[in-house]
PDB file of N, CA and C in Angstrom:
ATOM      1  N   UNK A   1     -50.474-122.095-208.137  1.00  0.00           N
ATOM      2  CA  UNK A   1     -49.255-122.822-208.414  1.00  0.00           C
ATOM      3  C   UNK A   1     -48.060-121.875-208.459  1.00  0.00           C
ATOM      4  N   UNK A   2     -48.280-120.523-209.067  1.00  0.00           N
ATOM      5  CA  UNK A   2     -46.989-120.183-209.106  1.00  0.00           C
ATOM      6  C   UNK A   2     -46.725-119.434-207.802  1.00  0.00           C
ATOM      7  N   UNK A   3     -47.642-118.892-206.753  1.00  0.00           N
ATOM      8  CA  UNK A   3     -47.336-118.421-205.343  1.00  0.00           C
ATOM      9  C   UNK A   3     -46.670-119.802-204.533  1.00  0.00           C
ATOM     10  N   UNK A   4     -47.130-120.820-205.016  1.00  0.00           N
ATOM     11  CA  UNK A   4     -46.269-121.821-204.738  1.00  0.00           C
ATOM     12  C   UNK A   4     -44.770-122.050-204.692  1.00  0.00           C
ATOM     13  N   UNK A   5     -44.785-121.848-205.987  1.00  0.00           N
ATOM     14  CA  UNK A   5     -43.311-121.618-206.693  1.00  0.00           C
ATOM     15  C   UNK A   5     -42.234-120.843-205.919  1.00  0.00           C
ATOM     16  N   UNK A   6     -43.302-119.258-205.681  1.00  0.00           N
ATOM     17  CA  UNK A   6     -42.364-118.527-205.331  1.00  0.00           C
ATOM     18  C   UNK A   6     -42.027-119.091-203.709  1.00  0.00           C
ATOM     19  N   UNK A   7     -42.733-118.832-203.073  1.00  0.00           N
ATOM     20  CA  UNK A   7     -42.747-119.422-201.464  1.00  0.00           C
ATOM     21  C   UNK A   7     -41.346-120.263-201.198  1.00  0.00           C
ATOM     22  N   UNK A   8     -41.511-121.480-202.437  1.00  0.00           N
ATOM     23  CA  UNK A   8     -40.713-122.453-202.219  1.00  0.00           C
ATOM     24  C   UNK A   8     -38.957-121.970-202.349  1.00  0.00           C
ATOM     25  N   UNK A   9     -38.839-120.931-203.636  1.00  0.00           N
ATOM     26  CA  UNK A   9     -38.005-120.154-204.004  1.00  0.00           C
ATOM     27  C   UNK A   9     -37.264-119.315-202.980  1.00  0.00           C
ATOM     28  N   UNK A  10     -38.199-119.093-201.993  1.00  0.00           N
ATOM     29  CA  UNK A  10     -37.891-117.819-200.748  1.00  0.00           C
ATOM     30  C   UNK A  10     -37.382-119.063-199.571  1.00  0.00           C
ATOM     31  N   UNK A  11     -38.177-119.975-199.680  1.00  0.00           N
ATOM     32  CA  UNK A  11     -37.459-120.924-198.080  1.00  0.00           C
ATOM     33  C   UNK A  11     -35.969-121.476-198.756  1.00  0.00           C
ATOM     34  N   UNK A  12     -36.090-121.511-199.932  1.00  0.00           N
ATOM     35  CA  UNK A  12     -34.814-122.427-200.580  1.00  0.00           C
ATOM     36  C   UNK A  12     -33.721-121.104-200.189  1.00  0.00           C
ATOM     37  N   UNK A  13     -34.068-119.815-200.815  1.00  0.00           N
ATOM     38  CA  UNK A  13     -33.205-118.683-200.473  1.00  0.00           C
ATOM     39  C   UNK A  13     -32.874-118.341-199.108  1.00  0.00           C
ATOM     40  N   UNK A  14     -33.825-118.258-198.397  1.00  0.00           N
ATOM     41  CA  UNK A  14     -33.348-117.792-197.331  1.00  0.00           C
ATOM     42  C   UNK A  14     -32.708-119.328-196.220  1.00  0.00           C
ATOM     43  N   UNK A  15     -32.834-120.618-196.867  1.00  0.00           N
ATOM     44  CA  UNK A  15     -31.509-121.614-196.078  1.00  0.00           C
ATOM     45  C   UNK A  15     -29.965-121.433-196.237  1.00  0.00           C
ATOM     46  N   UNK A  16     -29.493-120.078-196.478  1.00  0.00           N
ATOM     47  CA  UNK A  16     -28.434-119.993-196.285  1.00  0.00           C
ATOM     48  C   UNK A  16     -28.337-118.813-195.608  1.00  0.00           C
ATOM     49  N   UNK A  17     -28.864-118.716-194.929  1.00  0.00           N
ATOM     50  CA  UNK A  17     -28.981-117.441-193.549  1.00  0.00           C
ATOM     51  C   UNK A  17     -28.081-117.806-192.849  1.00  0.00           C
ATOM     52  N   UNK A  18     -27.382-117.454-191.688  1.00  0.00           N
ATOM     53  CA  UNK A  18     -26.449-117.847-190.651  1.00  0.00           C
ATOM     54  C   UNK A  18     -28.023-118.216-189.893  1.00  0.00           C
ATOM     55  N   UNK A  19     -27.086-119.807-188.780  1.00  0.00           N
ATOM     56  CA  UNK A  19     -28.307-120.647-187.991  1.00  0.00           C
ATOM     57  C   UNK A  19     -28.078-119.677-186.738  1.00  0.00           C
ATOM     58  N   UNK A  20     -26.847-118.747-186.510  1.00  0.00           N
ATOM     59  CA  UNK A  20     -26.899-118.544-185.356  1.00  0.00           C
ATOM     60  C   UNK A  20     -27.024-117.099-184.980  1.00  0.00           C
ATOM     61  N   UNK A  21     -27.650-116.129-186.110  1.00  0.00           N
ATOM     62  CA  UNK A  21     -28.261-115.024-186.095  1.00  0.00           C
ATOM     63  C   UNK A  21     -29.601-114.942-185.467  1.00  0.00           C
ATOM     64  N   UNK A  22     -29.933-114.379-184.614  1.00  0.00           N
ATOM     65  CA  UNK A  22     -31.587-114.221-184.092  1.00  0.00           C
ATOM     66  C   UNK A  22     -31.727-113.463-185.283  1.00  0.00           C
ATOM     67  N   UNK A  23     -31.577-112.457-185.254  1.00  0.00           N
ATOM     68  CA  UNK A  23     -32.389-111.406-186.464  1.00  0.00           C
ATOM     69  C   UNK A  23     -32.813-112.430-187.521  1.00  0.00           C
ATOM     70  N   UNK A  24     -31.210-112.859-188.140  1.00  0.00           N
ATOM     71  CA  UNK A  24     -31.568-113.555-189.654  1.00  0.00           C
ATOM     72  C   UNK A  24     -32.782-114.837-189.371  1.00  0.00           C
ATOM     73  N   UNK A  25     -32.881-115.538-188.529  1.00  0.00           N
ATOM     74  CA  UNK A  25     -33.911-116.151-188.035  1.00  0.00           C
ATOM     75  C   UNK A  25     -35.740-115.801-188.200  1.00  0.00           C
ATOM     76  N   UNK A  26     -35.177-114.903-187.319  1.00  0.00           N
ATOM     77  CA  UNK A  26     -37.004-114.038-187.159  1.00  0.00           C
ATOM     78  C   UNK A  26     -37.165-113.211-188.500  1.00  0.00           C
ATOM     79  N   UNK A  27     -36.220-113.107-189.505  1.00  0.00           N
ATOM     80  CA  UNK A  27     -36.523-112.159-190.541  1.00  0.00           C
ATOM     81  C   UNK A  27     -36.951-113.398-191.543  1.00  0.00           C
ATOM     82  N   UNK A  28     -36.366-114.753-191.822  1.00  0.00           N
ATOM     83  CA  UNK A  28     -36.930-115.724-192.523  1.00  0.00           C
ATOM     84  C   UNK A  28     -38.113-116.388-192.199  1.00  0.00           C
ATOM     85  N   UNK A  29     -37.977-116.484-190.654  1.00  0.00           N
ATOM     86  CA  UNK A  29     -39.045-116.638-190.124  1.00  0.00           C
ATOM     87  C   UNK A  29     -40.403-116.109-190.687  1.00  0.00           C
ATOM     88  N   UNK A  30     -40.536-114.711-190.332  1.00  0.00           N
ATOM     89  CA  UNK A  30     -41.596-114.376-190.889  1.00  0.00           C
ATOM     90  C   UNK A  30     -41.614-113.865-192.384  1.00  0.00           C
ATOM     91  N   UNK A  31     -40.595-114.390-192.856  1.00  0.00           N
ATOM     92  CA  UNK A  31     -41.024-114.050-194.609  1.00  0.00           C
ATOM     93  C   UNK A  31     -41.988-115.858-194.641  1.00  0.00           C
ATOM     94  N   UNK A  32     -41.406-116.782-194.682  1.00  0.00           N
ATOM     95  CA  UNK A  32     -41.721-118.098-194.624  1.00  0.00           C
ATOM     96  C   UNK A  32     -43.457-118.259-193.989  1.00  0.00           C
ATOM     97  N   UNK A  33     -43.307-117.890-192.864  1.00  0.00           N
ATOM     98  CA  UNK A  33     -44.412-117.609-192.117  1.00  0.00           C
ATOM     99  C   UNK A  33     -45.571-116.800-193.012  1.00  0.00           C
ATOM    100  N   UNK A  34     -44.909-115.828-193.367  1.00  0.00           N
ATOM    101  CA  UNK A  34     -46.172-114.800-193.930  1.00  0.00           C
ATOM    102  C   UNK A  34     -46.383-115.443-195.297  1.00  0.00           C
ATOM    103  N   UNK A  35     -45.870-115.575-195.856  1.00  0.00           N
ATOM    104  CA  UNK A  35     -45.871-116.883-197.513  1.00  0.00           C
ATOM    105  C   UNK A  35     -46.570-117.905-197.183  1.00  0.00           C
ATOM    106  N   UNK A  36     -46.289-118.607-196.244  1.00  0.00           N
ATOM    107  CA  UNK A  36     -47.297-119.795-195.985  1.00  0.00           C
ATOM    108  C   UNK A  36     -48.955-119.175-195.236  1.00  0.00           C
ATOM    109  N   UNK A  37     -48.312-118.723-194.612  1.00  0.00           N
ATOM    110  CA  UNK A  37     -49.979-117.456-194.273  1.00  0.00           C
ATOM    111  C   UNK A  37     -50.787-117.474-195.020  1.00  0.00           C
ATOM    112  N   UNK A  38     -49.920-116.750-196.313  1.00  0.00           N
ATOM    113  CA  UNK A  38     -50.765-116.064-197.509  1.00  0.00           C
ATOM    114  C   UNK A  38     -51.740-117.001-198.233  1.00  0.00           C
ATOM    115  N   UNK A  39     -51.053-118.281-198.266  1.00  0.00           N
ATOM    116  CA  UNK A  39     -51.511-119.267-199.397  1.00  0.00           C
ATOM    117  C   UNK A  39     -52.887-119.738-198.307  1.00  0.00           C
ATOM    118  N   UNK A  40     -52.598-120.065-197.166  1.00  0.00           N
ATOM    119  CA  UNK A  40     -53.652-120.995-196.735  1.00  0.00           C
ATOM    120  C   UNK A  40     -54.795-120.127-196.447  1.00  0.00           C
ATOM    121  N   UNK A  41     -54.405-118.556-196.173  1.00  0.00           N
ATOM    122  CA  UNK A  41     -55.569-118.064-196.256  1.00  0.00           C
ATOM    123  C   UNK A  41     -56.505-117.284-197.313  1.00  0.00           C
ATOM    124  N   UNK A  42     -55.873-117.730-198.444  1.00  0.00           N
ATOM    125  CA  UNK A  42     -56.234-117.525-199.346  1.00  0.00           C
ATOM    126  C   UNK A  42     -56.926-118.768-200.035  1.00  0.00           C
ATOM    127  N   UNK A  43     -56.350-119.500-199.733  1.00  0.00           N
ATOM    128  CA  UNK A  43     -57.640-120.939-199.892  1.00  0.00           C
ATOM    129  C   UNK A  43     -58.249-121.093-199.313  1.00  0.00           C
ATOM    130  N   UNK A  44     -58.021-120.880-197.486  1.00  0.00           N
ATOM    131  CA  UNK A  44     -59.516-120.929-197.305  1.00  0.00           C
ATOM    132  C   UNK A  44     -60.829-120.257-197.095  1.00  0.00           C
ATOM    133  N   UNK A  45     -60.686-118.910-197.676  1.00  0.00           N
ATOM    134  CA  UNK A  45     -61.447-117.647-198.041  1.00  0.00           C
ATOM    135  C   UNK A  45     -61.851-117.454-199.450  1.00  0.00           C
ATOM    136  N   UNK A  46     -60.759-117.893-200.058  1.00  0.00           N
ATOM    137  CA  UNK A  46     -60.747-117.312-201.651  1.00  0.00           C
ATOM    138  C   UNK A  46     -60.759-115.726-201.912  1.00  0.00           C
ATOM    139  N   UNK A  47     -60.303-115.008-200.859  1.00  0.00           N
ATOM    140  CA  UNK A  47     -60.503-113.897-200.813  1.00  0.00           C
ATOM    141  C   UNK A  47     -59.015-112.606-200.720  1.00  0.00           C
ATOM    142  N   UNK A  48     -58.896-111.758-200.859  1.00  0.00           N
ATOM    143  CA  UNK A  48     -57.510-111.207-200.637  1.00  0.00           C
ATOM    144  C   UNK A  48     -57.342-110.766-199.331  1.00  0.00           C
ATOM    145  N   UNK A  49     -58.601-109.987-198.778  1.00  0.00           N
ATOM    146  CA  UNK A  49     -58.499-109.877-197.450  1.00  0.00           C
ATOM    147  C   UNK A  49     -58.092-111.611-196.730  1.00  0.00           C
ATOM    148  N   UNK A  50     -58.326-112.289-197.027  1.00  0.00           N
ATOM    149  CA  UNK A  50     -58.229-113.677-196.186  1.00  0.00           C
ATOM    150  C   UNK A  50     -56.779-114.092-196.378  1.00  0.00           C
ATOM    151  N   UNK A  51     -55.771-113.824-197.423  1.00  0.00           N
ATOM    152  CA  UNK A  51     -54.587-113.876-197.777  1.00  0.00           C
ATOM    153  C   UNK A  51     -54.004-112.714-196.861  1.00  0.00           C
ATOM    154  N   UNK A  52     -54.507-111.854-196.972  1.00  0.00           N
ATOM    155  CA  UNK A  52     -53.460-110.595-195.936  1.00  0.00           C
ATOM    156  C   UNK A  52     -53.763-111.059-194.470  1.00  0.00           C
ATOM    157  N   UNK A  53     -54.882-111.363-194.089  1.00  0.00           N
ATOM    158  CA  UNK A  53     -54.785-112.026-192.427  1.00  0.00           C
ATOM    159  C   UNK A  53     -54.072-113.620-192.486  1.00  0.00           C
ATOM    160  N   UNK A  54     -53.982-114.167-193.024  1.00  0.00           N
ATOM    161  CA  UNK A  54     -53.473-115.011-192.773  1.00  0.00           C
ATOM    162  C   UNK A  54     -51.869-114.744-193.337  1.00  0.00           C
ATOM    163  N   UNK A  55     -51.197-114.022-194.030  1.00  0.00           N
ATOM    164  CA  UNK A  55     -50.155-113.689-194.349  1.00  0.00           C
ATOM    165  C   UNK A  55     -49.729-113.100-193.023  1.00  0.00           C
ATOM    166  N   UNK A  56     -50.475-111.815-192.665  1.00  0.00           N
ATOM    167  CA  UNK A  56     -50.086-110.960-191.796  1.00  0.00           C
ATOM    168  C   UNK A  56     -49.800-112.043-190.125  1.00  0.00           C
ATOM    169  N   UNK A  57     -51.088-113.002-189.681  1.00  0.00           N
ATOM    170  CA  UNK A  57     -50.786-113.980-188.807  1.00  0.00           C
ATOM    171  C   UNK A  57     -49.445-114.804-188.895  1.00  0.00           C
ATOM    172  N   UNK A  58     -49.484-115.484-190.287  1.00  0.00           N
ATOM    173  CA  UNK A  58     -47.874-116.504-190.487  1.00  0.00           C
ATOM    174  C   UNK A  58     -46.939-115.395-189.881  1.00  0.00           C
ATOM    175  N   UNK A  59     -46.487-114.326-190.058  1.00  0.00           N
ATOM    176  CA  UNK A  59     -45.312-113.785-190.937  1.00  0.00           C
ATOM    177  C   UNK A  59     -45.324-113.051-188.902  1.00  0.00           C
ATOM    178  N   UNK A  60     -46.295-113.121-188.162  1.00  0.00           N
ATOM    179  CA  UNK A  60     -45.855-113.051-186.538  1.00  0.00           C
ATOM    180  C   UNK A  60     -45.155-114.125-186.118  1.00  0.00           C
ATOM    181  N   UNK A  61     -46.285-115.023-186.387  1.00  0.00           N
ATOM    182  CA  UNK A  61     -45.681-116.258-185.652  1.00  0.00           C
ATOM    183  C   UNK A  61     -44.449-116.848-185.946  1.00  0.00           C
ATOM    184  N   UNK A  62     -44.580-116.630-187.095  1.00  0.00           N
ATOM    185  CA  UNK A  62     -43.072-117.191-188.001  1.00  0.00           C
ATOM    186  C   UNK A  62     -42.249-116.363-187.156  1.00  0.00           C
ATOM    187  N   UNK A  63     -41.949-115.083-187.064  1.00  0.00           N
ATOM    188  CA  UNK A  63     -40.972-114.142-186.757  1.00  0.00           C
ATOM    189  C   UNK A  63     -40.682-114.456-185.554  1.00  0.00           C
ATOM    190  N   UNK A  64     -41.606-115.077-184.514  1.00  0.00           N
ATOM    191  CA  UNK A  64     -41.372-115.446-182.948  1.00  0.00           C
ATOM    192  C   UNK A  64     -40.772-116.456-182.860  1.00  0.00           C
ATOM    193  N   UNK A  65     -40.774-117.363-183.531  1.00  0.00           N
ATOM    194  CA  UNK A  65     -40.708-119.231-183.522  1.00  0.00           C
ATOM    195  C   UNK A  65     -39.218-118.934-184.368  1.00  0.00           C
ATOM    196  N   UNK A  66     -38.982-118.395-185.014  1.00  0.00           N
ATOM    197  CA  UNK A  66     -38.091-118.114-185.894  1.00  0.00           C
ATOM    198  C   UNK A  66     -36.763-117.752-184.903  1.00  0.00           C
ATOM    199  N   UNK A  67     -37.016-116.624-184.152  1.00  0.00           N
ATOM    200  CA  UNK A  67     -36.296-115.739-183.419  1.00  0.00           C
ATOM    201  C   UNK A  67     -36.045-116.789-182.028  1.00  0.00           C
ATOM    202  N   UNK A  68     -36.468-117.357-181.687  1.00  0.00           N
ATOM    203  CA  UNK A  68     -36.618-118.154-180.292  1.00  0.00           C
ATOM    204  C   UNK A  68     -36.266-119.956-180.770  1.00  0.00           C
ATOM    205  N   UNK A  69     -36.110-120.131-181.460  1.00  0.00           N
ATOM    206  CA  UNK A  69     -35.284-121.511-182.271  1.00  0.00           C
ATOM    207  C   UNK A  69     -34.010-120.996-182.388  1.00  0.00           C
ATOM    208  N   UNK A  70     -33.508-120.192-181.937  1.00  0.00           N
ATOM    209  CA  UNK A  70     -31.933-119.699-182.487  1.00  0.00           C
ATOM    210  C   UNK A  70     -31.137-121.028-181.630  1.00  0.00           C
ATOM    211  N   UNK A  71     -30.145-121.456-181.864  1.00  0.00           N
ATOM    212  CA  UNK A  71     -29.223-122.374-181.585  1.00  0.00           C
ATOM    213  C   UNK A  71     -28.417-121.522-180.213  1.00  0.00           C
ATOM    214  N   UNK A  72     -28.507-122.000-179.123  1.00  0.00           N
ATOM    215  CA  UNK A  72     -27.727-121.184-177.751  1.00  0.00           C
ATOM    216  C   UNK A  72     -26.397-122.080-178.361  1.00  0.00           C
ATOM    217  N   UNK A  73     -25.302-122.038-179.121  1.00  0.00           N
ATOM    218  CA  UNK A  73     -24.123-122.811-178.984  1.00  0.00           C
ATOM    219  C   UNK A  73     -23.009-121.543-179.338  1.00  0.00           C
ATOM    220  N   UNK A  74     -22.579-120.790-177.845  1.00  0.00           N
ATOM    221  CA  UNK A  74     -21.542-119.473-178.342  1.00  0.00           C
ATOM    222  C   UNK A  74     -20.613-120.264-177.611  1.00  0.00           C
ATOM    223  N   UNK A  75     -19.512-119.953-178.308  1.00  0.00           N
ATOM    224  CA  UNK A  75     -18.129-119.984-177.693  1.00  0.00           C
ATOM    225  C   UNK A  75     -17.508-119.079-177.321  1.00  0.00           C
ATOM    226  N   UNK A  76     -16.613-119.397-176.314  1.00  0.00           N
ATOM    227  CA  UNK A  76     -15.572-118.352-175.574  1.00  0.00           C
ATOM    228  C   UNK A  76     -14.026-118.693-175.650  1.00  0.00           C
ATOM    229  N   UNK A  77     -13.377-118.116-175.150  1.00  0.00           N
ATOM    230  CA  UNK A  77     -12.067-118.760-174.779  1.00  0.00           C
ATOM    231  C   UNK A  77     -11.170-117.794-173.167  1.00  0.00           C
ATOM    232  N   UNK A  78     -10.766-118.870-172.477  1.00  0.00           N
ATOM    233  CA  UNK A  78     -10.439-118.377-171.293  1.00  0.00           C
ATOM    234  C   UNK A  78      -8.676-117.983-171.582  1.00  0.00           C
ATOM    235  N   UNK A  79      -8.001-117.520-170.523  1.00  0.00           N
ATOM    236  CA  UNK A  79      -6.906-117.455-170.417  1.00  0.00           C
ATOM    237  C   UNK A  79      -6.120-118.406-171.129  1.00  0.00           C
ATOM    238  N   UNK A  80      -5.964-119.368-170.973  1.00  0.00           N
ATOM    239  CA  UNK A  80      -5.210-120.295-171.990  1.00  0.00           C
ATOM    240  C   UNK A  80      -5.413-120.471-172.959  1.00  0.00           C
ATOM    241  N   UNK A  81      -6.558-119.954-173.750  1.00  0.00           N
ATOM    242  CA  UNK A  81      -6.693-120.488-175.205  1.00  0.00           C
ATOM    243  C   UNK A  81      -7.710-121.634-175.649  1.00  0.00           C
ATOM    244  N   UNK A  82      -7.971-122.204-173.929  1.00  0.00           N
ATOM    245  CA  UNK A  82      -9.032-123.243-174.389  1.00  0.00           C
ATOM    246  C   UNK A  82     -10.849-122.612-174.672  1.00  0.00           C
ATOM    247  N   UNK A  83     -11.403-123.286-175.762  1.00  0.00           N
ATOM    248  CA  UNK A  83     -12.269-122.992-176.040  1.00  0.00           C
ATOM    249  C   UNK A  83     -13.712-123.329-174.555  1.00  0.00           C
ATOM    250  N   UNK A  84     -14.637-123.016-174.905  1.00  0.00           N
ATOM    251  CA  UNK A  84     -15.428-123.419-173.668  1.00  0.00           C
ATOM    252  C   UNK A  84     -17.424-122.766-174.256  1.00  0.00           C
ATOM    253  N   UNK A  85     -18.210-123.005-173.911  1.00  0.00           N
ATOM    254  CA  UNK A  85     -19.037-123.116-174.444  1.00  0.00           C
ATOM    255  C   UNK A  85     -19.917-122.045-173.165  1.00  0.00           C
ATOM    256  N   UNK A  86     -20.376-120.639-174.116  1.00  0.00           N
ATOM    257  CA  UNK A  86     -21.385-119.897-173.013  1.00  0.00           C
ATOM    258  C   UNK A  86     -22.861-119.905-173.133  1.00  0.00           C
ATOM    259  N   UNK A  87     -23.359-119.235-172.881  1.00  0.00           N
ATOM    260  CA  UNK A  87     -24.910-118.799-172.826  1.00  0.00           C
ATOM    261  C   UNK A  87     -24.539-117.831-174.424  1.00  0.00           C
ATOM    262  N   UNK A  88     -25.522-117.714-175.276  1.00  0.00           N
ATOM    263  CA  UNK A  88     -25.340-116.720-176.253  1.00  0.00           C
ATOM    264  C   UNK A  88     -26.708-115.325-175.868  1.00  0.00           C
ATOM    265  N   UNK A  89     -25.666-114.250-175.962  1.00  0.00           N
ATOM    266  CA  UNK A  89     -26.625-112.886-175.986  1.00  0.00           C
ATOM    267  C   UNK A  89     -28.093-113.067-176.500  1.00  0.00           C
TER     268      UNK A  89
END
């Protein structure tokens, strides 16, 4: 219950990341990822080694899915001032 707690504590914290950071993404990503990891593989092992592979698994995948969900919405502006919508880095 209380790895619960905390987990929940860390996704609540880290929703105020910028949406349109890759880094800040893949870095919540796999905190989230590796927290949820931890718990399920720790229930379904009961074991600590089974919490660190499944921590260590979340906290990849999280970091990929995390990093690659980034929002493509960059803006530009041309000669006149009008705004216009690019590809983001």
């Amino acid at each position: 219950m209380k790895a619960a707690l905390i987990a929940c504590a860390m996704a609540l914290a880290l929703g105020g990341c910028s949406e349109y950071s890759r880094s800040d993404r893949a870095v919540g990503g796999a905190l989230i990822g590796g927290g949820t990891g931890a718990l399920v593989g720790a229930a379904a092992t009961g074991t600590g080694t089974g919490a660190l592979v499944g921590g260590l698994i979340g906290a990849g995948a999280g970091a990929v899915i995390g990093a690659e969900t980034t929002p493509k919405a960059c803006w530009a502006r041309d000669a006149y001032g009008n705004r216009y919508r690019v590809q983001c880095p």
